[in-house]
N, C-alpha and C. Protein backbone atom coordinates (compact mmCIF):
# COMPACT_ATOMS: atom_id res chain seq x y z
N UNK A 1 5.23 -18.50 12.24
CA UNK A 1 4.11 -18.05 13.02
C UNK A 1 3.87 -19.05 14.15
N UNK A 2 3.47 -18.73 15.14
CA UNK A 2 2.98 -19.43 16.34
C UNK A 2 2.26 -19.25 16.78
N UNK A 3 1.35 -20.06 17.15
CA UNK A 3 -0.39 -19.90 17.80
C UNK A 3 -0.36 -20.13 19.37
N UNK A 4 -0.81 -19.62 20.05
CA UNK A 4 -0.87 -19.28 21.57
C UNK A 4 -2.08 -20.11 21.70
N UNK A 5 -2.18 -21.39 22.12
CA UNK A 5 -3.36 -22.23 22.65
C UNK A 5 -3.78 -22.39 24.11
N UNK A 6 -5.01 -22.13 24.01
CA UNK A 6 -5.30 -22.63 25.59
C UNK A 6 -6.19 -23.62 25.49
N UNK A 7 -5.98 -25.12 25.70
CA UNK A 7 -6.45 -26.23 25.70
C UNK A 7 -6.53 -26.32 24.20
N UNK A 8 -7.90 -26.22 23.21
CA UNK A 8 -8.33 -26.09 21.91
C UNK A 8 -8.77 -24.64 21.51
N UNK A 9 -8.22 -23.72 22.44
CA UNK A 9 -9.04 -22.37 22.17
C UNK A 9 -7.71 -21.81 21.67
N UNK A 10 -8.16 -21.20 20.60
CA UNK A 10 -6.80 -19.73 20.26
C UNK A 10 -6.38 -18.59 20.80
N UNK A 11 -5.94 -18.23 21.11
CA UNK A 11 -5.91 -17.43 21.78
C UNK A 11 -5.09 -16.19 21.31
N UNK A 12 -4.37 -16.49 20.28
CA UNK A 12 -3.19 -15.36 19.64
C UNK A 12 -2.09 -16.04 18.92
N UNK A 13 -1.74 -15.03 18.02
CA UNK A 13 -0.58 -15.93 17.08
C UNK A 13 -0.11 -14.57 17.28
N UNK A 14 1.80 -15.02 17.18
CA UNK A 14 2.68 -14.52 17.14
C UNK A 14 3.60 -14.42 16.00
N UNK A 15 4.36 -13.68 15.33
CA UNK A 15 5.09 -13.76 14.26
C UNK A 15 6.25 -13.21 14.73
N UNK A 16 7.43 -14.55 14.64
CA UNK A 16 9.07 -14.11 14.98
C UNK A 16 9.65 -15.16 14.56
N UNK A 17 11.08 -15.16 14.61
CA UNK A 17 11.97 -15.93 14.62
C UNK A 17 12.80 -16.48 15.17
N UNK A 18 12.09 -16.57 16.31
CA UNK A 18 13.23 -17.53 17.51
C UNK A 18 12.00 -18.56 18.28
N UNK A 19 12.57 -18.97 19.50
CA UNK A 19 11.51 -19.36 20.52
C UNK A 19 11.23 -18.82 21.67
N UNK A 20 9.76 -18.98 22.21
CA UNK A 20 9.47 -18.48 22.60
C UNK A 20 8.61 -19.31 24.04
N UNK A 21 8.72 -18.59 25.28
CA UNK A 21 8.14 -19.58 26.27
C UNK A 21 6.53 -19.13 26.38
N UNK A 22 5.68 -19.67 26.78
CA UNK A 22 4.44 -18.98 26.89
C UNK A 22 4.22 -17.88 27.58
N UNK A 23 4.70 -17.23 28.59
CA UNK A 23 5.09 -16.16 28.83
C UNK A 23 5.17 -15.06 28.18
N UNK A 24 6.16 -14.79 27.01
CA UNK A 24 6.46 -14.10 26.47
C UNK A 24 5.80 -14.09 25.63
N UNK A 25 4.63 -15.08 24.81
CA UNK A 25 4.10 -15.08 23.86
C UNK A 25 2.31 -14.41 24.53
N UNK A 26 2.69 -15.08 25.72
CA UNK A 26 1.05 -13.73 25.80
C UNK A 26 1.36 -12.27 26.07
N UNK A 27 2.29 -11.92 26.85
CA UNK A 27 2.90 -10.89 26.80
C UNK A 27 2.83 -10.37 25.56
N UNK A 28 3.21 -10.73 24.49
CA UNK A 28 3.42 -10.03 23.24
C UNK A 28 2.07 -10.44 22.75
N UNK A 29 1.12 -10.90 22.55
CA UNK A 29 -0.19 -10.85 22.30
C UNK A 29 -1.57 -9.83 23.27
N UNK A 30 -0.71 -9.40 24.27
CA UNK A 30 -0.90 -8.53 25.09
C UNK A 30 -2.56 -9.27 26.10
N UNK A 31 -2.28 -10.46 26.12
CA UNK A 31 -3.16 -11.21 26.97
C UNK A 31 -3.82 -10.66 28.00
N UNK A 32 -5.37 -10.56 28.15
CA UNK A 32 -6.14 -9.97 29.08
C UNK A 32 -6.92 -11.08 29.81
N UNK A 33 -5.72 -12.01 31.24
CA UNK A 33 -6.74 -12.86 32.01
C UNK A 33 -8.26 -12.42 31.73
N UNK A 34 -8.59 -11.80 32.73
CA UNK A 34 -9.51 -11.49 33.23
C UNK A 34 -11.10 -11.40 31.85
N UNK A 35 -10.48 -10.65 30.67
CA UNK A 35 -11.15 -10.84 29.56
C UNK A 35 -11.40 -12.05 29.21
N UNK A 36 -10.69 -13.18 28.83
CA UNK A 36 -10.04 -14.39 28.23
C UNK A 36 -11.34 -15.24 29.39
N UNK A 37 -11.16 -14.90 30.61
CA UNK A 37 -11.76 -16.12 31.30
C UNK A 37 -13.57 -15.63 30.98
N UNK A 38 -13.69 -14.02 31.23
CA UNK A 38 -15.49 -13.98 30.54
C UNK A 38 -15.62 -14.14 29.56
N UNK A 39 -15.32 -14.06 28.59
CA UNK A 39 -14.97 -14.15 27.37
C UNK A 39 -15.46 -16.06 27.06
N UNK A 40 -14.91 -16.76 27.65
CA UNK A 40 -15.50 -17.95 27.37
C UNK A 40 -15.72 -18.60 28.53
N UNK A 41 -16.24 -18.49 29.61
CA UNK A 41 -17.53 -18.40 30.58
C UNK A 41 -16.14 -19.42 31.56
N UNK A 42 -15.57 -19.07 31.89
CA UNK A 42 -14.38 -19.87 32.92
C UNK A 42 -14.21 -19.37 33.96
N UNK A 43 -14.64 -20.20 35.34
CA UNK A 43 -14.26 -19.67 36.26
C UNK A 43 -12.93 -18.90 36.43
N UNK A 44 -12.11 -19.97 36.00
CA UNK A 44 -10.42 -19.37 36.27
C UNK A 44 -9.61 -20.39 35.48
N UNK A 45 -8.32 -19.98 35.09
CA UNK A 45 -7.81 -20.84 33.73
C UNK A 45 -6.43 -21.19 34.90
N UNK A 46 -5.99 -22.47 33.76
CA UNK A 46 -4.72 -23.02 34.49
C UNK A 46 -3.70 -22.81 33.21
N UNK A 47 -2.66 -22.10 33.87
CA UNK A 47 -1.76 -21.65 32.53
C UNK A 47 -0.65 -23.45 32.56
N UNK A 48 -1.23 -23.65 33.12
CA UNK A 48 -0.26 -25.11 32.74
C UNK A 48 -1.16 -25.55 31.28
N UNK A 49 -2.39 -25.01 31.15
CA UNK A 49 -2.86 -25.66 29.84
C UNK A 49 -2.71 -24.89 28.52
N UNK A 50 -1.66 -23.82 28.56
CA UNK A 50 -1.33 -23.32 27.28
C UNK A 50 -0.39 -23.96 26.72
N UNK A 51 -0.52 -23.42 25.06
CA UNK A 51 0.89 -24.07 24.69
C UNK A 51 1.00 -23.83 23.21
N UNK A 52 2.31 -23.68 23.20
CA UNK A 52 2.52 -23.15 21.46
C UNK A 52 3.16 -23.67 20.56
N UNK A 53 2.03 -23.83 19.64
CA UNK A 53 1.86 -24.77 18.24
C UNK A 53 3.20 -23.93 16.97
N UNK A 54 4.06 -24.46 16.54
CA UNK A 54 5.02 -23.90 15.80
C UNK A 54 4.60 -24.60 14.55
């Protein structure tokens, strides 16, 4: 399993067996910017601060 982090926030876990770039892991968590940033009061997010916990 792999957890989709943004900074300390969760954001989605994934279940597979290979690796995966962050890209593809919000993709497949079906990631909604625009939700994600009202959602916890953010002007605008920097995807340099995701990252996935194996």
């Amino acid at each position: 399993m792999i957890k989709v982090m943004y900074k300390d926030i969760l954001v989605g876990e994934v279940v597979t067996n290979r690796s995966l770039t962050v890209d593809e892991a919000l993709e497949l968590i079906n990631f909604n910017e625009e939700k994600f940033i009202t959602d916890n009061g953010f002007d605008d997010i920097d995807y340099n601060d995701f990252r996935l916990v194996y």
